[in-house]
PDB file of N, CA and C in Angstrom:
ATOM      1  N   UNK A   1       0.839  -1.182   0.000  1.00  0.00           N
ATOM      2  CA  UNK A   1       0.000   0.000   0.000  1.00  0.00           C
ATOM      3  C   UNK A   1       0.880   1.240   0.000  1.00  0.00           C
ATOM      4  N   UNK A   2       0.334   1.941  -0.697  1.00  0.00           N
ATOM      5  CA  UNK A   2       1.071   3.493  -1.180  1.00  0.00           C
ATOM      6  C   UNK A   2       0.714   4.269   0.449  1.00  0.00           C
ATOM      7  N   UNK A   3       1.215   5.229   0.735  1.00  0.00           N
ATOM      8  CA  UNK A   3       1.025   6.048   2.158  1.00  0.00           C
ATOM      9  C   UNK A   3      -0.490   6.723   2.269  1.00  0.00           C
ATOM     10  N   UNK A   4      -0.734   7.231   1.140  1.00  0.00           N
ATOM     11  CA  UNK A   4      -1.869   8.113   0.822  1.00  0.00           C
ATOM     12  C   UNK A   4      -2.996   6.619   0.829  1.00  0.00           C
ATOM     13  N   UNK A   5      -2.928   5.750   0.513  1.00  0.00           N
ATOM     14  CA  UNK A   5      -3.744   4.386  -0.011  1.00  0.00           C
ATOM     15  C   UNK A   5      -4.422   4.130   2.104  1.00  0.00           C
ATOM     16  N   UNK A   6      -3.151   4.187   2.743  1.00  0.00           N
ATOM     17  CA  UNK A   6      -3.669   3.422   4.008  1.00  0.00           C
ATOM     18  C   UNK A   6      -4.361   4.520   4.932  1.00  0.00           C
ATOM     19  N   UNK A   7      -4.550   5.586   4.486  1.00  0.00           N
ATOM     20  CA  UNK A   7      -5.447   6.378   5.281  1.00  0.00           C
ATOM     21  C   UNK A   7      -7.016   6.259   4.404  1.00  0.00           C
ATOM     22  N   UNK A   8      -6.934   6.444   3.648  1.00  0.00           N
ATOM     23  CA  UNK A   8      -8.136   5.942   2.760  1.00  0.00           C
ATOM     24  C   UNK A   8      -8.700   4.945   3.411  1.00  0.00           C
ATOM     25  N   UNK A   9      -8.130   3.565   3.477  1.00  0.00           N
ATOM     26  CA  UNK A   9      -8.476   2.652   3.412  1.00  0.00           C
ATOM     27  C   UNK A   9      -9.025   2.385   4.469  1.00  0.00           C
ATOM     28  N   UNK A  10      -8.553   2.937   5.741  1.00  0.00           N
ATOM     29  CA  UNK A  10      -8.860   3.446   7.464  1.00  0.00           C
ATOM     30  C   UNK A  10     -10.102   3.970   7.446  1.00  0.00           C
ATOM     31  N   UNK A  11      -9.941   5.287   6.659  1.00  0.00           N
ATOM     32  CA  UNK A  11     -11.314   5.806   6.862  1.00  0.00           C
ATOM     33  C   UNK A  11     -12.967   5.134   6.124  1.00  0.00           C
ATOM     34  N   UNK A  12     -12.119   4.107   4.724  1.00  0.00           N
ATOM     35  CA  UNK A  12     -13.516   3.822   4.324  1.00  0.00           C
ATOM     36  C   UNK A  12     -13.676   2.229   5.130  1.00  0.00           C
ATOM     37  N   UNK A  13     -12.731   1.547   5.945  1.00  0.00           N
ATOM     38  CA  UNK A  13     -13.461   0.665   6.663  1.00  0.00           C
ATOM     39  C   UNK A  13     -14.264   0.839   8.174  1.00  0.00           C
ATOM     40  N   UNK A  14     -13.136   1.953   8.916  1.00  0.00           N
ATOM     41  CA  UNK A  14     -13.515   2.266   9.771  1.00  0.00           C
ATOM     42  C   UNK A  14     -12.332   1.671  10.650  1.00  0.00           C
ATOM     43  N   UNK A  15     -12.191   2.487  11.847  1.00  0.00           N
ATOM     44  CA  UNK A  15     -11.322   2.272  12.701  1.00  0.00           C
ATOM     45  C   UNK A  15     -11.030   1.149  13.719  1.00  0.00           C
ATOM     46  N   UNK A  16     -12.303   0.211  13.750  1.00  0.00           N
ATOM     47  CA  UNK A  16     -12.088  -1.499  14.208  1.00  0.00           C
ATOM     48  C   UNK A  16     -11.810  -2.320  13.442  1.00  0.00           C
ATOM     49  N   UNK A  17     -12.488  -2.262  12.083  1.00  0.00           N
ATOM     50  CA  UNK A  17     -12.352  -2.983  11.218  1.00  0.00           C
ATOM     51  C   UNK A  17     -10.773  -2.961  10.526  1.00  0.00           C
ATOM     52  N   UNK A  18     -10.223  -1.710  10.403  1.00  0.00           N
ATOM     53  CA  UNK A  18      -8.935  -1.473   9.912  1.00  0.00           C
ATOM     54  C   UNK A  18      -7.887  -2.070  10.885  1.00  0.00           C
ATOM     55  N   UNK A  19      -8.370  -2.170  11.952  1.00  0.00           N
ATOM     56  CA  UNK A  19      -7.284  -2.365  13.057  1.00  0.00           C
ATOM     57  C   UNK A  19      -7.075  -4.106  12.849  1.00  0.00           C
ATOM     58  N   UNK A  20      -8.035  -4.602  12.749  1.00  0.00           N
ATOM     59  CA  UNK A  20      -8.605  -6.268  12.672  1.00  0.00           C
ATOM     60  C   UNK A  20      -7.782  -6.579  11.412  1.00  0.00           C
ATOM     61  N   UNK A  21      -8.078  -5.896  10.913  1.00  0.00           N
ATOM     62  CA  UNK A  21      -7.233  -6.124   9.239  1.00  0.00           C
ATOM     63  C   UNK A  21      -5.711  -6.233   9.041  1.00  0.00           C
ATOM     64  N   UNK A  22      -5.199  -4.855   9.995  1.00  0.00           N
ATOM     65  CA  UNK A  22      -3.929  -5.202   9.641  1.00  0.00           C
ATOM     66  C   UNK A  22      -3.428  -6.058  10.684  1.00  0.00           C
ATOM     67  N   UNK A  23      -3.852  -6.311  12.099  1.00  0.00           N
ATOM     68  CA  UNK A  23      -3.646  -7.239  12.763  1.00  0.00           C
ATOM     69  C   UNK A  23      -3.492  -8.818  12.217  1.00  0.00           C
ATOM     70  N   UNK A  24      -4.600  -9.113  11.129  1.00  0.00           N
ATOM     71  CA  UNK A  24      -4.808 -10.764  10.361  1.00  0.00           C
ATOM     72  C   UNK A  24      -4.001 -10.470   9.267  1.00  0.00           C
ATOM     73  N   UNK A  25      -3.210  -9.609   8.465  1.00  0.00           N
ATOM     74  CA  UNK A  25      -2.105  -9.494   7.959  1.00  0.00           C
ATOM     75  C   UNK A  25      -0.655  -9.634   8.689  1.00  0.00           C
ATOM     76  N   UNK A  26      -0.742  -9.050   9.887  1.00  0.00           N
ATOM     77  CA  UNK A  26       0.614  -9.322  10.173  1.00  0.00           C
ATOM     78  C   UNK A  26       0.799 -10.374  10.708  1.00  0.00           C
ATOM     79  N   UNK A  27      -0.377 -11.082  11.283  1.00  0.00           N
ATOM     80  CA  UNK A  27      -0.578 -12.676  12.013  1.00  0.00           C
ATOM     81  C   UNK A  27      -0.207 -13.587  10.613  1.00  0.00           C
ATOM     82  N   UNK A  28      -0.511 -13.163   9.496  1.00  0.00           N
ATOM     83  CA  UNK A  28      -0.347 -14.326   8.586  1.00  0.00           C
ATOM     84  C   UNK A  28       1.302 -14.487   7.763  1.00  0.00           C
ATOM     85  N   UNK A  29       1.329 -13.013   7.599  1.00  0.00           N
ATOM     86  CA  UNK A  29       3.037 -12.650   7.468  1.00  0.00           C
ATOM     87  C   UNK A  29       4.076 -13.130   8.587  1.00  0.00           C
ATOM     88  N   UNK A  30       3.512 -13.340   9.705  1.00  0.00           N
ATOM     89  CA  UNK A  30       4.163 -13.725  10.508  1.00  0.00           C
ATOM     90  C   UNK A  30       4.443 -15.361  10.711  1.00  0.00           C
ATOM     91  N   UNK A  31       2.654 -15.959  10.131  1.00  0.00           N
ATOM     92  CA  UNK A  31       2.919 -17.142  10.465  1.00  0.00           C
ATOM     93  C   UNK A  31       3.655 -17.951   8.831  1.00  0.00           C
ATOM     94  N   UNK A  32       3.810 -16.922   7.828  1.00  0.00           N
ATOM     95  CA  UNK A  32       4.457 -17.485   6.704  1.00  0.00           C
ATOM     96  C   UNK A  32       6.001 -17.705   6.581  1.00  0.00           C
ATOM     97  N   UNK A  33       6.182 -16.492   7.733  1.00  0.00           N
ATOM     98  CA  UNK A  33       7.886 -16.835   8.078  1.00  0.00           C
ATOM     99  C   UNK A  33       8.516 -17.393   8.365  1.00  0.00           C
ATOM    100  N   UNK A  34       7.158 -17.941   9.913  1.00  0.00           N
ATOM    101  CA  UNK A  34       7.878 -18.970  10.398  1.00  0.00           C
ATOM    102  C   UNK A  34       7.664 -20.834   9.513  1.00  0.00           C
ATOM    103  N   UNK A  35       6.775 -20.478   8.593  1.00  0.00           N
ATOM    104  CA  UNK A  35       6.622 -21.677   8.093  1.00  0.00           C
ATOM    105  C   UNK A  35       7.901 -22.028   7.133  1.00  0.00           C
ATOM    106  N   UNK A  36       7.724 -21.058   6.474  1.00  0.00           N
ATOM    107  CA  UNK A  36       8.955 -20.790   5.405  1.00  0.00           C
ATOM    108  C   UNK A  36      10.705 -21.586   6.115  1.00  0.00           C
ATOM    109  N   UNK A  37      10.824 -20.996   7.440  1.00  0.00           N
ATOM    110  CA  UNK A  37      11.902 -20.936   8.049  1.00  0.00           C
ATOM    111  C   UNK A  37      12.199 -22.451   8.453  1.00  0.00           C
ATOM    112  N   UNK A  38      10.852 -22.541   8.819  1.00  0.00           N
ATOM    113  CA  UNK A  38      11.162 -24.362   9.336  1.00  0.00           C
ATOM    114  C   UNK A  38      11.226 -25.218   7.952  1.00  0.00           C
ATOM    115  N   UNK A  39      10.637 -24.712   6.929  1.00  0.00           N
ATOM    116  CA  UNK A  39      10.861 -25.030   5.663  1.00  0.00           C
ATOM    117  C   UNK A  39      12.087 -25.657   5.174  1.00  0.00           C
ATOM    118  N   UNK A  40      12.639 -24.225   5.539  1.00  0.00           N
ATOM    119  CA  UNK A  40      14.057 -24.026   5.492  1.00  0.00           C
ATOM    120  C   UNK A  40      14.761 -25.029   6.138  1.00  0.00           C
ATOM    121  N   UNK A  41      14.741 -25.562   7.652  1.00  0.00           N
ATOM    122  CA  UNK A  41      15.603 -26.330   8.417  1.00  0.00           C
ATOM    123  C   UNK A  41      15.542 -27.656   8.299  1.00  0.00           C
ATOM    124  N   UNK A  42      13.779 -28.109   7.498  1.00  0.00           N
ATOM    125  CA  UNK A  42      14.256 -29.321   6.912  1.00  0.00           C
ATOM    126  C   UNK A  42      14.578 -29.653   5.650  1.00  0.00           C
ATOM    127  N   UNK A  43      14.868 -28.488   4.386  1.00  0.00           N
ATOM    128  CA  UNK A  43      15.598 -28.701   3.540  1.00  0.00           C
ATOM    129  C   UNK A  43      16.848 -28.711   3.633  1.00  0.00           C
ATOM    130  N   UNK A  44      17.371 -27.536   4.154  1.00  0.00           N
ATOM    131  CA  UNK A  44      19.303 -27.294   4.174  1.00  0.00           C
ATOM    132  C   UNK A  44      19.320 -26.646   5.587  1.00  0.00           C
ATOM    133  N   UNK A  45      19.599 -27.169   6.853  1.00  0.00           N
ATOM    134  CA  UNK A  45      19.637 -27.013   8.044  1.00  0.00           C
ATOM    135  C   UNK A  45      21.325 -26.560   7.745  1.00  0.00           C
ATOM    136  N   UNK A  46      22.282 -26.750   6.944  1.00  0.00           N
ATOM    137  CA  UNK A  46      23.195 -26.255   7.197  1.00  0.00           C
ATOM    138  C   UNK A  46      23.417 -24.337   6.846  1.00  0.00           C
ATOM    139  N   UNK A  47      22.562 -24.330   5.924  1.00  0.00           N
ATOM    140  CA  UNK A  47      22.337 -22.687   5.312  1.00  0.00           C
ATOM    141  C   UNK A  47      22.170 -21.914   6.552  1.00  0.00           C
ATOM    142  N   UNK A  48      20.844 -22.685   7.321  1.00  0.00           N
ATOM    143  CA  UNK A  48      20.403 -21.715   8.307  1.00  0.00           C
ATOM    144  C   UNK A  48      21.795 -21.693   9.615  1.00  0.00           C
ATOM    145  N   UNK A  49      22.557 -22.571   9.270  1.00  0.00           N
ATOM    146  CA  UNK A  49      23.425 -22.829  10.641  1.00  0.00           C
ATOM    147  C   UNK A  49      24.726 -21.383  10.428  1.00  0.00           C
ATOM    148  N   UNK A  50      24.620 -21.438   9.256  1.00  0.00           N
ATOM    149  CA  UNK A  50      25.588 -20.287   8.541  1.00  0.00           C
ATOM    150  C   UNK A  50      24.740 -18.910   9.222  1.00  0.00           C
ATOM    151  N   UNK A  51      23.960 -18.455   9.021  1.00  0.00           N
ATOM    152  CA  UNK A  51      23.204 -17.860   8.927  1.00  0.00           C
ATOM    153  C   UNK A  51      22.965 -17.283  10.731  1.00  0.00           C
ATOM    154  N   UNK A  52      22.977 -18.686  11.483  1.00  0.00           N
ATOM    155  CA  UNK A  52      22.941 -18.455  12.803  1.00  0.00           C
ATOM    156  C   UNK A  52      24.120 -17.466  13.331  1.00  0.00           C
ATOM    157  N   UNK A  53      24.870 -17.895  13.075  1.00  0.00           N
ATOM    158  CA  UNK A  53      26.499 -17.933  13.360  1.00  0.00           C
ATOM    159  C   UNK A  53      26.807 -16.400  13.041  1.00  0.00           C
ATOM    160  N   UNK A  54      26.308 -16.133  11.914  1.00  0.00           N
ATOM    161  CA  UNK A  54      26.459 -14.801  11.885  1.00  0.00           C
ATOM    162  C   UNK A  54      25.523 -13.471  11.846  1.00  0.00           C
ATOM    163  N   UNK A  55      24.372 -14.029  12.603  1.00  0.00           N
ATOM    164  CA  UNK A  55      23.757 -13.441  13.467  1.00  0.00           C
ATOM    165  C   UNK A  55      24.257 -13.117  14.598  1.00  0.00           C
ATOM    166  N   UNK A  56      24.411 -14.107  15.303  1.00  0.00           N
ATOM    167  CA  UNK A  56      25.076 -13.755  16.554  1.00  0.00           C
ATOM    168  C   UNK A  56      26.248 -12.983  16.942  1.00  0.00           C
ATOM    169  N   UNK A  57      27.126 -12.982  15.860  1.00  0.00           N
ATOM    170  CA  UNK A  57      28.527 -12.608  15.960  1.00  0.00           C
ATOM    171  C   UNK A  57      27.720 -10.829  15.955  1.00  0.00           C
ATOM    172  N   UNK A  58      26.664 -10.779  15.044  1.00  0.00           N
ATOM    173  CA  UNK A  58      26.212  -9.371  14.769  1.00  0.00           C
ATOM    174  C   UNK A  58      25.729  -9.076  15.991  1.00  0.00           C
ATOM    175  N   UNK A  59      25.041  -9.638  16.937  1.00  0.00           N
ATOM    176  CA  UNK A  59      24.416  -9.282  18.427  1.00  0.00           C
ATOM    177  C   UNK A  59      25.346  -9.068  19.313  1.00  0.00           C
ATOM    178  N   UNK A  60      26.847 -10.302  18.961  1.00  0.00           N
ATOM    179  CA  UNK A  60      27.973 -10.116  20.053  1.00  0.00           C
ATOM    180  C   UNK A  60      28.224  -8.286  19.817  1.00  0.00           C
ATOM    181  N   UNK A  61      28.525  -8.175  18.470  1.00  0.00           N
ATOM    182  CA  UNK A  61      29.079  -6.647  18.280  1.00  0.00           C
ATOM    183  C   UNK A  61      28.054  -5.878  19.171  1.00  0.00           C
ATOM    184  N   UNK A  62      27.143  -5.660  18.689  1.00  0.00           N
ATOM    185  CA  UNK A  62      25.982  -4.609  19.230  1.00  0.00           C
ATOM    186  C   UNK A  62      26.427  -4.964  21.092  1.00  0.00           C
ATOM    187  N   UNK A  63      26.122  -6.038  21.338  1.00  0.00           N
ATOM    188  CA  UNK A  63      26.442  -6.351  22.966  1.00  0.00           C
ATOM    189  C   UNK A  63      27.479  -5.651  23.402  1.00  0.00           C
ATOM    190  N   UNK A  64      28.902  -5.864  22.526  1.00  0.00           N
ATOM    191  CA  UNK A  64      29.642  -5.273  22.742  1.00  0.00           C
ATOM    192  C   UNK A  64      30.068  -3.646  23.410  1.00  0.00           C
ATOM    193  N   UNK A  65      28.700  -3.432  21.673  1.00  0.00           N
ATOM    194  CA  UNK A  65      29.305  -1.832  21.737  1.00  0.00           C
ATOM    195  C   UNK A  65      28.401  -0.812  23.401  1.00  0.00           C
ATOM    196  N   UNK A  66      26.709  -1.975  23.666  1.00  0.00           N
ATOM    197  CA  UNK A  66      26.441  -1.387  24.781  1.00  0.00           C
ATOM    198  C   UNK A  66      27.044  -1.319  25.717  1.00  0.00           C
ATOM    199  N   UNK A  67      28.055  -2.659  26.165  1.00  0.00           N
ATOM    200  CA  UNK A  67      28.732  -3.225  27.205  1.00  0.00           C
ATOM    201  C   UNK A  67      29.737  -1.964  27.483  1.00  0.00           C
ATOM    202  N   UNK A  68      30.257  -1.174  26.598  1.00  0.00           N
ATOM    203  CA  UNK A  68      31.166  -0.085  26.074  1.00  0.00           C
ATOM    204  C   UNK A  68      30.636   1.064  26.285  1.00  0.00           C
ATOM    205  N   UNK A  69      29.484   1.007  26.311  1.00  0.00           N
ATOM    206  CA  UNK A  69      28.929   2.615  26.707  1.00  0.00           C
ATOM    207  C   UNK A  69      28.452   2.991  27.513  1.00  0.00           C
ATOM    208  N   UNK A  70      28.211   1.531  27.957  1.00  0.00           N
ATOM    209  CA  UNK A  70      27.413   1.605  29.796  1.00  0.00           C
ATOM    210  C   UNK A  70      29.075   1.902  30.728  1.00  0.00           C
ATOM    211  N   UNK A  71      30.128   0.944  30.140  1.00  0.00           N
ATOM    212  CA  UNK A  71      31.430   1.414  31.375  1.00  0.00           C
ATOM    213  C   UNK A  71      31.939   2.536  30.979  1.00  0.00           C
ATOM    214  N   UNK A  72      31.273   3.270  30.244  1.00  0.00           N
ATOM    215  CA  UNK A  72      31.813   5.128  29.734  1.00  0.00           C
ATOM    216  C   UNK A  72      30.864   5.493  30.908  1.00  0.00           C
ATOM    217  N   UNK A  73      29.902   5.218  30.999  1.00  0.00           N
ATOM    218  CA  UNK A  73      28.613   5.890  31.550  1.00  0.00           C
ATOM    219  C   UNK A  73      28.959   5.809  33.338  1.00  0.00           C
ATOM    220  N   UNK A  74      29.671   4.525  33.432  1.00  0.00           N
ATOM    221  CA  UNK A  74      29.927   4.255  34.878  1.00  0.00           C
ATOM    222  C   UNK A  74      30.762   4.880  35.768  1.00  0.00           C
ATOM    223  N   UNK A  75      32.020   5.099  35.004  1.00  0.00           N
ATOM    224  CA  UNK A  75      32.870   6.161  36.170  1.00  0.00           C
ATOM    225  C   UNK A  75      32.226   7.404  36.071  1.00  0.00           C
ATOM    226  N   UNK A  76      31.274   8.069  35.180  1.00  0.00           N
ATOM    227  CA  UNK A  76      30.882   9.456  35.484  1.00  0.00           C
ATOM    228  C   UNK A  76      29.887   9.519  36.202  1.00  0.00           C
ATOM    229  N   UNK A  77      29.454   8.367  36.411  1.00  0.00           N
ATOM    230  CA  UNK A  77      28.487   8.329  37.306  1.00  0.00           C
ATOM    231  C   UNK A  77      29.524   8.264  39.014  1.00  0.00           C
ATOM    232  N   UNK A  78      30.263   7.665  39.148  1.00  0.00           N
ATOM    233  CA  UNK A  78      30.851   7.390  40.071  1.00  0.00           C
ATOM    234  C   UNK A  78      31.475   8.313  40.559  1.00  0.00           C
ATOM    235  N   UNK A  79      32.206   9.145  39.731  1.00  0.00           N
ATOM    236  CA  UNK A  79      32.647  10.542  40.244  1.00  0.00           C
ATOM    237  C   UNK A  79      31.652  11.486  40.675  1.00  0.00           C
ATOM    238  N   UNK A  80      30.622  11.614  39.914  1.00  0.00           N
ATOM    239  CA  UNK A  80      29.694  12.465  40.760  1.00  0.00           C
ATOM    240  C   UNK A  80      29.539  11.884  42.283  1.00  0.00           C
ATOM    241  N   UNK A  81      29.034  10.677  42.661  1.00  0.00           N
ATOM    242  CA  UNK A  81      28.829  10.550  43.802  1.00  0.00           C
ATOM    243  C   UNK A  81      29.802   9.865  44.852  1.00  0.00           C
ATOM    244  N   UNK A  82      31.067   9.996  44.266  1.00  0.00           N
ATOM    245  CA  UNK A  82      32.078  10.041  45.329  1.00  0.00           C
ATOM    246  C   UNK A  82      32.013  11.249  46.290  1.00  0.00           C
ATOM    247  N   UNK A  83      32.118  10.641  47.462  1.00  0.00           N
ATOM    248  CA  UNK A  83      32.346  11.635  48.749  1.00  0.00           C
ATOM    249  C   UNK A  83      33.115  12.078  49.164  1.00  0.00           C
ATOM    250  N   UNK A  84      33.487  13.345  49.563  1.00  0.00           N
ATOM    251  CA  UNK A  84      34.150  14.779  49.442  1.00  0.00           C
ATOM    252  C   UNK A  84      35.292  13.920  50.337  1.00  0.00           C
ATOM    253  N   UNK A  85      36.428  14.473  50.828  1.00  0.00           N
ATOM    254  CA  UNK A  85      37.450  13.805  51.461  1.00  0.00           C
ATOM    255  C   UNK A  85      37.287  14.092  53.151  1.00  0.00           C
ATOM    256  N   UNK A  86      37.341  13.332  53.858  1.00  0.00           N
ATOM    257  CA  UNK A  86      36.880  13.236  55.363  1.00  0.00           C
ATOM    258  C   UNK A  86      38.077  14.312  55.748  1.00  0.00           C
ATOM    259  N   UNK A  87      38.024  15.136  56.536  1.00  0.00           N
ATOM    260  CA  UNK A  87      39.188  16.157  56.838  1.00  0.00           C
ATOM    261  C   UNK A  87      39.284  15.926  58.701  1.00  0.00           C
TER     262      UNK A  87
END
């Protein structure tokens, strides 16, 4: 659907009916993926194993880079609430 198409389409079903609609679209897109996918694992289970592998390596990075910005985040946090020197 074009941008201009899905407001149209809202207003001439109506705002339950539109909601129902794209809800049983994304339920079916959803359940075609996963059919597709298992599809997939009993044709060439090795494709998807490729596939795993470097997924993850892509999540390790991202993990990484939070793991990296949270211990930037930590000593400035820590310096603020270090306590003044006992005299």
């Amino acid at each position: 659907m074009r941008s201009g198409e899905l407001e149209e389409v809202q207003r001439s079903l109506g705002e339950r009916k539109f909601t129902q609609s794209v809800s049983i679209l994304a339920t079916e897109q959803a359940f075609e993926e996963a059919l597709r996918l298992q599809l997939r694992r009993l044709a060439a289970p090795e494709s998807l194993q490729a596939e795993e592998r470097e997924e993850q390596s892509n999540q390790s990075e991202v993990s990484t880079e939070e793991i990296q910005t949270e211990q930037e985040k930590e000593p400035a946090a820590e310096e603020e609430t270090e306590p003044e020197s006992e005299a």
